[in-house]
N, C-alpha and C. Protein backbone atom coordinates (compact mmCIF):
# COMPACT_ATOMS: atom_id res chain seq x y z
N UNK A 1 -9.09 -63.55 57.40
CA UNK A 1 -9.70 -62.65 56.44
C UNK A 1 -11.06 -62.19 57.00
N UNK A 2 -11.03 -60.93 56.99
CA UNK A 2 -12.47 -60.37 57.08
C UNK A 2 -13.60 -60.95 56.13
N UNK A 3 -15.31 -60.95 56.53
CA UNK A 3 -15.98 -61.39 56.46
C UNK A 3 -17.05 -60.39 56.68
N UNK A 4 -18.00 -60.01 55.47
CA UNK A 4 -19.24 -59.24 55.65
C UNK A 4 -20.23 -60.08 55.18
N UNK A 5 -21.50 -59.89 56.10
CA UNK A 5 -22.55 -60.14 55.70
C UNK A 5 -23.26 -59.18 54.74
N UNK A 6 -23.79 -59.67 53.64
CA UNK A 6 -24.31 -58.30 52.43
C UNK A 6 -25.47 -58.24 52.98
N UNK A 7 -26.11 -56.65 52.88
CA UNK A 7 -27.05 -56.47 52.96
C UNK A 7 -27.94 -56.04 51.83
N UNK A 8 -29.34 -56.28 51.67
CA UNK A 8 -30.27 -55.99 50.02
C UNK A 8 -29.86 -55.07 49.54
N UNK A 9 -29.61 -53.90 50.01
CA UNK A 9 -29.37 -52.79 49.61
C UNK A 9 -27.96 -52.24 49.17
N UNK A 10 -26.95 -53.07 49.46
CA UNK A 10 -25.34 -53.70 49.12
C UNK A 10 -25.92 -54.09 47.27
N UNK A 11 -26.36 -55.52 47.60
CA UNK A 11 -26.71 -55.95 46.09
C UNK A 11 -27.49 -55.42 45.27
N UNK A 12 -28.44 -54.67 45.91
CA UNK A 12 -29.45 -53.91 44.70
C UNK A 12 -28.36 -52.50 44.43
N UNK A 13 -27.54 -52.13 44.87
CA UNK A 13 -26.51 -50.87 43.88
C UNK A 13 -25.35 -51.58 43.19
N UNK A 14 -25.07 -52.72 43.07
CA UNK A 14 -24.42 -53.65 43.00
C UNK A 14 -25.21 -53.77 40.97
N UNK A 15 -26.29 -54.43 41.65
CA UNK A 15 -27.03 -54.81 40.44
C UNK A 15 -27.44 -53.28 39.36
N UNK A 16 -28.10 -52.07 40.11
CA UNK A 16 -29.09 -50.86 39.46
C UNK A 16 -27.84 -49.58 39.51
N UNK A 17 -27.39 -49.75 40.56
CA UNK A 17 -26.13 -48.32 40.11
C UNK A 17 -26.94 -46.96 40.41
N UNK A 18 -27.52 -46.73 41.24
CA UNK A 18 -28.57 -46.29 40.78
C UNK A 18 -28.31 -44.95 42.01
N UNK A 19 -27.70 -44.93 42.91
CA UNK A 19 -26.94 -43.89 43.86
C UNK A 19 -25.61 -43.86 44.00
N UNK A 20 -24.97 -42.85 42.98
CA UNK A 20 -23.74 -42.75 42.74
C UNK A 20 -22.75 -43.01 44.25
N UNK A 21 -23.09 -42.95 45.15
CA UNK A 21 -22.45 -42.29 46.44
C UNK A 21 -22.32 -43.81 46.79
N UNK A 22 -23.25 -44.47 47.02
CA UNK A 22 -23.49 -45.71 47.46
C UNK A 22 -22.51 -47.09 46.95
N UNK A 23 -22.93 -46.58 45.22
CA UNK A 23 -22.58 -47.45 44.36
C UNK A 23 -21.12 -47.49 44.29
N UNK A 24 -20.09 -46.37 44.73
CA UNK A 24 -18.91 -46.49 44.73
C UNK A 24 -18.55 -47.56 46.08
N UNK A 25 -19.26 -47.15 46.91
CA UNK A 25 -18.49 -47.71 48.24
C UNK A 25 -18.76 -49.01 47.98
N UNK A 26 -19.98 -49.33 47.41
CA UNK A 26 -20.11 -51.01 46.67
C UNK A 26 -18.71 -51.38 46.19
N UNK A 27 -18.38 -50.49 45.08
CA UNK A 27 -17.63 -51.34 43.93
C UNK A 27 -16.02 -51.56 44.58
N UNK A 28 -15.94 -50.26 45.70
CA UNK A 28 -14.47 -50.97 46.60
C UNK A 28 -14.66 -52.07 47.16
N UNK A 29 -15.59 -52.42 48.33
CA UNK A 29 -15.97 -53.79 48.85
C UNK A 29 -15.67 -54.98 47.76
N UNK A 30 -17.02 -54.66 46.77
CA UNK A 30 -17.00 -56.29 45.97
C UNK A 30 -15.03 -56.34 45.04
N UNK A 31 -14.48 -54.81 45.11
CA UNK A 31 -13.01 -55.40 44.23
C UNK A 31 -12.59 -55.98 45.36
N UNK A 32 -12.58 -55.20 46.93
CA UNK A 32 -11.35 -56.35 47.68
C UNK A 32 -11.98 -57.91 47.81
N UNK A 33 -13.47 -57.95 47.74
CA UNK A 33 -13.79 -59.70 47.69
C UNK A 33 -12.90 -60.01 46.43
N UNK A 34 -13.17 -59.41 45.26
CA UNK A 34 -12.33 -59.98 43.74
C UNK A 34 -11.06 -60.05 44.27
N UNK A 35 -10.20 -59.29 44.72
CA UNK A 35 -8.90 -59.52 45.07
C UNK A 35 -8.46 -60.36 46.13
N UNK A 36 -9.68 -60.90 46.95
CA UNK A 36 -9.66 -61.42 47.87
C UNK A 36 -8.71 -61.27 49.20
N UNK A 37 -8.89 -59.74 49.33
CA UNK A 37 -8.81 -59.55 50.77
C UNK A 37 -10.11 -59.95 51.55
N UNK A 38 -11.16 -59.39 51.41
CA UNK A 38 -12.51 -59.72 52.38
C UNK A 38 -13.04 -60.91 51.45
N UNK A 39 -14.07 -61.03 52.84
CA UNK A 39 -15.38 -62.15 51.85
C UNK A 39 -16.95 -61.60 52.18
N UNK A 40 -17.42 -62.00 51.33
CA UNK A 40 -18.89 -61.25 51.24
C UNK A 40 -19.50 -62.59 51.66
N UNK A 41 -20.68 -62.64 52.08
CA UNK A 41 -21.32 -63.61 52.56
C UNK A 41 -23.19 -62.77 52.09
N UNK A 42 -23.78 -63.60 51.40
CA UNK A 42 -25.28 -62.94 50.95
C UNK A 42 -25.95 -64.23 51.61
N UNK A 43 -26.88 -64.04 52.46
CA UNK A 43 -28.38 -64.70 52.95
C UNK A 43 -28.90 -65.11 51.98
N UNK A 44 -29.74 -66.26 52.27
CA UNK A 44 -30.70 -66.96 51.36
C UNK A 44 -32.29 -65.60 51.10
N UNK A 45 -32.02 -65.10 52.71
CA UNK A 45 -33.64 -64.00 52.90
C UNK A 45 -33.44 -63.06 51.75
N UNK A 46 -31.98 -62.82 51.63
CA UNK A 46 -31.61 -61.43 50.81
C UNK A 46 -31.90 -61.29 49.52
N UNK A 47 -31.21 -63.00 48.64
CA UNK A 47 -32.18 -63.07 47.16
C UNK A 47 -33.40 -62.84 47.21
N UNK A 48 -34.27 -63.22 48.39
CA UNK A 48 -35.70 -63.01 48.33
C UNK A 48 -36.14 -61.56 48.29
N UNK A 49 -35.37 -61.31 49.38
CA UNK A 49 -35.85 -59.84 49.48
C UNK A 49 -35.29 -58.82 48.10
N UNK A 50 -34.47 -59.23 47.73
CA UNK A 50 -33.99 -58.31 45.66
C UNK A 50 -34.95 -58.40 45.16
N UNK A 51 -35.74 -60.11 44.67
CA UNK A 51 -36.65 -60.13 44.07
C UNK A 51 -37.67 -59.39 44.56
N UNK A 52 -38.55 -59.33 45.66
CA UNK A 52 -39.15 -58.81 46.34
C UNK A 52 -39.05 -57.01 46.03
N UNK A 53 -37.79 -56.10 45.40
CA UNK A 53 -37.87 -54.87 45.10
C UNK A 53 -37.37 -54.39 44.30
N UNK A 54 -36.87 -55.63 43.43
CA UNK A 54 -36.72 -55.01 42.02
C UNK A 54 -38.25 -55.69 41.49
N UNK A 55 -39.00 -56.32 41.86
CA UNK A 55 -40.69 -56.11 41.28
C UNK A 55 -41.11 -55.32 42.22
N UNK A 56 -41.45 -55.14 42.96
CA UNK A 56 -42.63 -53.92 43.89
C UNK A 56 -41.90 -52.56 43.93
N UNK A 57 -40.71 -52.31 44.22
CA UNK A 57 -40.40 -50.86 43.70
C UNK A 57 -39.52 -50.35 42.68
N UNK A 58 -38.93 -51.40 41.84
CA UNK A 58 -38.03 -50.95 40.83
C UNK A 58 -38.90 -51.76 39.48
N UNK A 59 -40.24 -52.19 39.79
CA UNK A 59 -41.08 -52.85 38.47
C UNK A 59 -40.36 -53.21 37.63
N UNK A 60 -38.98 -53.73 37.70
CA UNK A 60 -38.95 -54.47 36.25
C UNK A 60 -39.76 -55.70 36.28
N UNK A 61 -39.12 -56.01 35.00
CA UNK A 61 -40.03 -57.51 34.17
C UNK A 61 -39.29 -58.71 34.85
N UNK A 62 -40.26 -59.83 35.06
CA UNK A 62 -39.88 -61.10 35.89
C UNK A 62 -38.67 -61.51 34.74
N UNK A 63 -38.31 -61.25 33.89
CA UNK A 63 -37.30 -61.77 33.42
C UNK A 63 -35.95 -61.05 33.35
N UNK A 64 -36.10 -59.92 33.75
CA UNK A 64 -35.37 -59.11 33.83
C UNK A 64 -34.40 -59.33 35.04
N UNK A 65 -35.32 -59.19 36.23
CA UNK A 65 -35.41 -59.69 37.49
C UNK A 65 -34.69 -61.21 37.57
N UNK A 66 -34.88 -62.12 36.84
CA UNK A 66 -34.37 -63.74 37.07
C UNK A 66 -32.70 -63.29 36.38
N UNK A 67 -32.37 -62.65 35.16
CA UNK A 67 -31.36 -62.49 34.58
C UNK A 67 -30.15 -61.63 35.57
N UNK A 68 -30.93 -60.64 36.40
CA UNK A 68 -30.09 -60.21 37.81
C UNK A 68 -29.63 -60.94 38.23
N UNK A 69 -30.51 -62.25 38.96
CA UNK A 69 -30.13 -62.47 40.05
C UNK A 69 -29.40 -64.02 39.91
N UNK A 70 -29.63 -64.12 38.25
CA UNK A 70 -28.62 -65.17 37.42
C UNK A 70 -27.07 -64.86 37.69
N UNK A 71 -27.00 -63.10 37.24
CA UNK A 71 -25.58 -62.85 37.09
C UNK A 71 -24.99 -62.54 38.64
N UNK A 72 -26.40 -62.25 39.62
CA UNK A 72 -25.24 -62.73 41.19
C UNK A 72 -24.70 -64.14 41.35
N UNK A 73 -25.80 -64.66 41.32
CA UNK A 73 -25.19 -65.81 41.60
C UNK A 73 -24.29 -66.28 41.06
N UNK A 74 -23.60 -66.30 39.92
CA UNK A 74 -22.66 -66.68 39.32
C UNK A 74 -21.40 -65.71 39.33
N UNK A 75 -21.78 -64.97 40.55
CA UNK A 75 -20.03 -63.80 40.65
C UNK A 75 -19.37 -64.95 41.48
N UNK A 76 -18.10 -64.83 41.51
CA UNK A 76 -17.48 -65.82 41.96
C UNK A 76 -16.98 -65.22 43.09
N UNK A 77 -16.74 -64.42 43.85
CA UNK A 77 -16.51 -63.95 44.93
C UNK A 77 -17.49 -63.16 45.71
N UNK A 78 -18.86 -63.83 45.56
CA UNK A 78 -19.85 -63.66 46.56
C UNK A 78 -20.37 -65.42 47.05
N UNK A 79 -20.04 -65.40 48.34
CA UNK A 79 -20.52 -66.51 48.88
C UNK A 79 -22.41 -66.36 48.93
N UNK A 80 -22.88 -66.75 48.53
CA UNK A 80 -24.43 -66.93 48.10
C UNK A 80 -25.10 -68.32 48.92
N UNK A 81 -25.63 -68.08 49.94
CA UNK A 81 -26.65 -69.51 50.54
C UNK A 81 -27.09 -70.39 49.77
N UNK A 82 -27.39 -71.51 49.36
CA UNK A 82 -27.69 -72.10 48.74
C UNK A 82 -27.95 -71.82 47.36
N UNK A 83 -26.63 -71.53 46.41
CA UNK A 83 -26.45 -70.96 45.24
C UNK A 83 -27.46 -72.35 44.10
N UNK A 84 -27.03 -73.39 44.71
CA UNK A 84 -27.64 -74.62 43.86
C UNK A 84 -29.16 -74.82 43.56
N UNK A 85 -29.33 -74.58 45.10
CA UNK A 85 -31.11 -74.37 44.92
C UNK A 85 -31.46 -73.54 44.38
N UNK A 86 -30.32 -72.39 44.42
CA UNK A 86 -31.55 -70.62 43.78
C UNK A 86 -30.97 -70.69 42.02
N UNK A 87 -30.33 -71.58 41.72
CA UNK A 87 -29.96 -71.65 40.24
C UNK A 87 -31.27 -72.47 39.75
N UNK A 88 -31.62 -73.70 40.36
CA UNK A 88 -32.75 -74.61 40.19
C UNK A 88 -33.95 -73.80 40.15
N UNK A 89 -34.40 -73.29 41.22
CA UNK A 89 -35.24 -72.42 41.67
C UNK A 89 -35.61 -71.53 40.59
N UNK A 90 -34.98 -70.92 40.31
CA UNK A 90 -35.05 -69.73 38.92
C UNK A 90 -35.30 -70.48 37.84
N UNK A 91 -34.47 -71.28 37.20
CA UNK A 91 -35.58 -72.63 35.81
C UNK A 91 -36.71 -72.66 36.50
N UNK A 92 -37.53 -73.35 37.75
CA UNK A 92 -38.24 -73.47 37.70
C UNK A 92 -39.62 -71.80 37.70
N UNK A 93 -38.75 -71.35 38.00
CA UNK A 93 -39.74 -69.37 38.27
C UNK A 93 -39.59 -68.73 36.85
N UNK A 94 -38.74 -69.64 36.26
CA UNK A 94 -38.78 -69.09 34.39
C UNK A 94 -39.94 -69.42 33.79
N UNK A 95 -40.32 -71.12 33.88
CA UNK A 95 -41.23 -71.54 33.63
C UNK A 95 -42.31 -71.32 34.05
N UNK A 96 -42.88 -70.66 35.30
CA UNK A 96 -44.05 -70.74 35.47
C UNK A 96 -44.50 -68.78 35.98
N UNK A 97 -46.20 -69.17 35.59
CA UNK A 97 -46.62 -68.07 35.06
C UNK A 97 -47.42 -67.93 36.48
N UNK A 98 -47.52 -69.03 37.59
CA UNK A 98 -48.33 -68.62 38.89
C UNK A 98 -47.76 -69.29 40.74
N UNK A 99 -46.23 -69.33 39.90
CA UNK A 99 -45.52 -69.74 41.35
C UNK A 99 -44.66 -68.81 41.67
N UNK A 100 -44.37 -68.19 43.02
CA UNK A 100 -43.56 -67.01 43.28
C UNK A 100 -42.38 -68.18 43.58
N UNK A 101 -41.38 -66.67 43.45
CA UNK A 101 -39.41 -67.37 43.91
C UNK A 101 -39.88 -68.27 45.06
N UNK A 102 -40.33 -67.88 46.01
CA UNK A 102 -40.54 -68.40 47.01
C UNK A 102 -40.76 -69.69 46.88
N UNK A 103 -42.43 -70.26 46.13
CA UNK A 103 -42.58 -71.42 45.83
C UNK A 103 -41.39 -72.47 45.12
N UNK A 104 -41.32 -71.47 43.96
CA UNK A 104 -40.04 -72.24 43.57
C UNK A 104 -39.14 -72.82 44.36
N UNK A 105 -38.50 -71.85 45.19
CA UNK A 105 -37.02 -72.65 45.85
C UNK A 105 -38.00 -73.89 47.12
N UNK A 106 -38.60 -73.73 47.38
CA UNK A 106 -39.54 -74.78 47.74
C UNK A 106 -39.42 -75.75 47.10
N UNK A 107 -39.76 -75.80 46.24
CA UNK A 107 -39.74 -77.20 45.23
C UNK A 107 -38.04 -77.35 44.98
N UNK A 108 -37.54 -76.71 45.03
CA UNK A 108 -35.66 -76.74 44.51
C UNK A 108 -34.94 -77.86 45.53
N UNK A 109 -35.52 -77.36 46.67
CA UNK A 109 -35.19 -77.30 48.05
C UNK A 109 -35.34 -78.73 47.94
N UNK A 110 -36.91 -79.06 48.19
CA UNK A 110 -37.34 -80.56 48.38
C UNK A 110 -36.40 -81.30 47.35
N UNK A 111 -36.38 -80.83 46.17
CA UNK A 111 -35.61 -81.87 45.13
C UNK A 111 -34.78 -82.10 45.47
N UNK A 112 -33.61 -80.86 46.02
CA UNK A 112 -32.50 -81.51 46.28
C UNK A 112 -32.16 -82.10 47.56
N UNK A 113 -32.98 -82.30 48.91
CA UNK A 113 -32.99 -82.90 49.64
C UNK A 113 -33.37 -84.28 50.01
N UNK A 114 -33.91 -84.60 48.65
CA UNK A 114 -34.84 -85.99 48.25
C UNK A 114 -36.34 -85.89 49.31
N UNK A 115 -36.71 -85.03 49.38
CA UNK A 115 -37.50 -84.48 50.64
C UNK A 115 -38.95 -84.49 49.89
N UNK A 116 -39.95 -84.64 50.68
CA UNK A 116 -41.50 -84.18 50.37
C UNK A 116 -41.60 -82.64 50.39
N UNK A 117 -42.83 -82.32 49.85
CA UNK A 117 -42.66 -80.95 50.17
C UNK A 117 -44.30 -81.29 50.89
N UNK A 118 -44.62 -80.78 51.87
CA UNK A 118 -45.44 -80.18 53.04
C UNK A 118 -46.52 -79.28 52.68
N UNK A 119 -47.69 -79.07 51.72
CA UNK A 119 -48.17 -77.77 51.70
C UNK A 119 -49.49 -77.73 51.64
N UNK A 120 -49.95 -76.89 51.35
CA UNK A 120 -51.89 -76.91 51.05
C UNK A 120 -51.71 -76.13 50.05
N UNK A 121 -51.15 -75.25 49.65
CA UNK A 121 -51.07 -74.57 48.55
C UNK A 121 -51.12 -75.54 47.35
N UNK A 122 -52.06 -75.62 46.71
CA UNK A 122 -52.84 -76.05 45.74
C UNK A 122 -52.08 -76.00 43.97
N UNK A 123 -51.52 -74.47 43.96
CA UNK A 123 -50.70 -74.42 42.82
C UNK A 123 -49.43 -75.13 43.13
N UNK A 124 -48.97 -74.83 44.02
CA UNK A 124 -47.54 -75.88 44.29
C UNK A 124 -47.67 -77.51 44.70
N UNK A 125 -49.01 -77.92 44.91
CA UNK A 125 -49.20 -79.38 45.30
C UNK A 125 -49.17 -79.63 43.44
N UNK A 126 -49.83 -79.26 42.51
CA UNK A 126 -49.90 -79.47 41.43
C UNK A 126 -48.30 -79.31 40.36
N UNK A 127 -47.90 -78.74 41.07
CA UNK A 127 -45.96 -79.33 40.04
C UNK A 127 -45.21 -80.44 41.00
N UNK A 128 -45.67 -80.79 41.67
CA UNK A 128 -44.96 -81.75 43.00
C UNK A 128 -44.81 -82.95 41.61
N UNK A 129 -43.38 -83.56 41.75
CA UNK A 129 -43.29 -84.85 40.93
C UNK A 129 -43.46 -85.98 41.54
């Protein structure tokens, strides 16, 4: 079976719909993943980088933004990098009002590795359990 790597711009017409032209050639891809002829494969960089432009050029609201990238992760025929951490990750980026995704899956990361986390960053030394 064929195998694509998604690119941001795959999932952000995926998610916004937002270039008719684009958004079709999306919705054939993700049906043959549903039907499972192909497989989609999404990067861990790539959630980052969604978040990263649905706030800096598509300004929605951080909750808006977490509820996106809730309902990728939970498509069932997108293979997603560490879907476990970025589910964790997001509770913890719900809750807080001065840690980016980034930090978060940081802390996700360490938890679920039974791992220290490494930092000088001062706001993230302060949720460390």
């Amino acid at each position: 079976m064929k195998t694509y790597i998604i690119d941001t711009n795959i999932i952000l017409q995926f998610l916004l719909a937002d270039i008719p032209i684009q958004y079709e050639k999306v919705k054939q891809i993700f049906l043959k993943a549903k039907n499972e002829k192909v497989q989609l494969f999404v990067p861990q960089i790539v959630i980052f980088e969604i978040n990263f432009g649905l706030t800096k050029f598509y300004q929605l609201e951080k909750s808006t933004i977490i509820k996106k990238i809730e309902s990728l992760l939970s498509t069932k025929y997108l293979q997603i990098e560490s879907t476990d951490v970025f589910k964790r990750a997001l509770n913890y980026y719900k809750d807080s009002s001065s840690l980016s995704l980034v930090d978060c899956f940081l802390l996700a990361k360490a938890e679920s590795e039974d791992a220290e986390l490494f930092t000088f960053d001062e706001k993230l030394k302060k949720t460390e359990t």
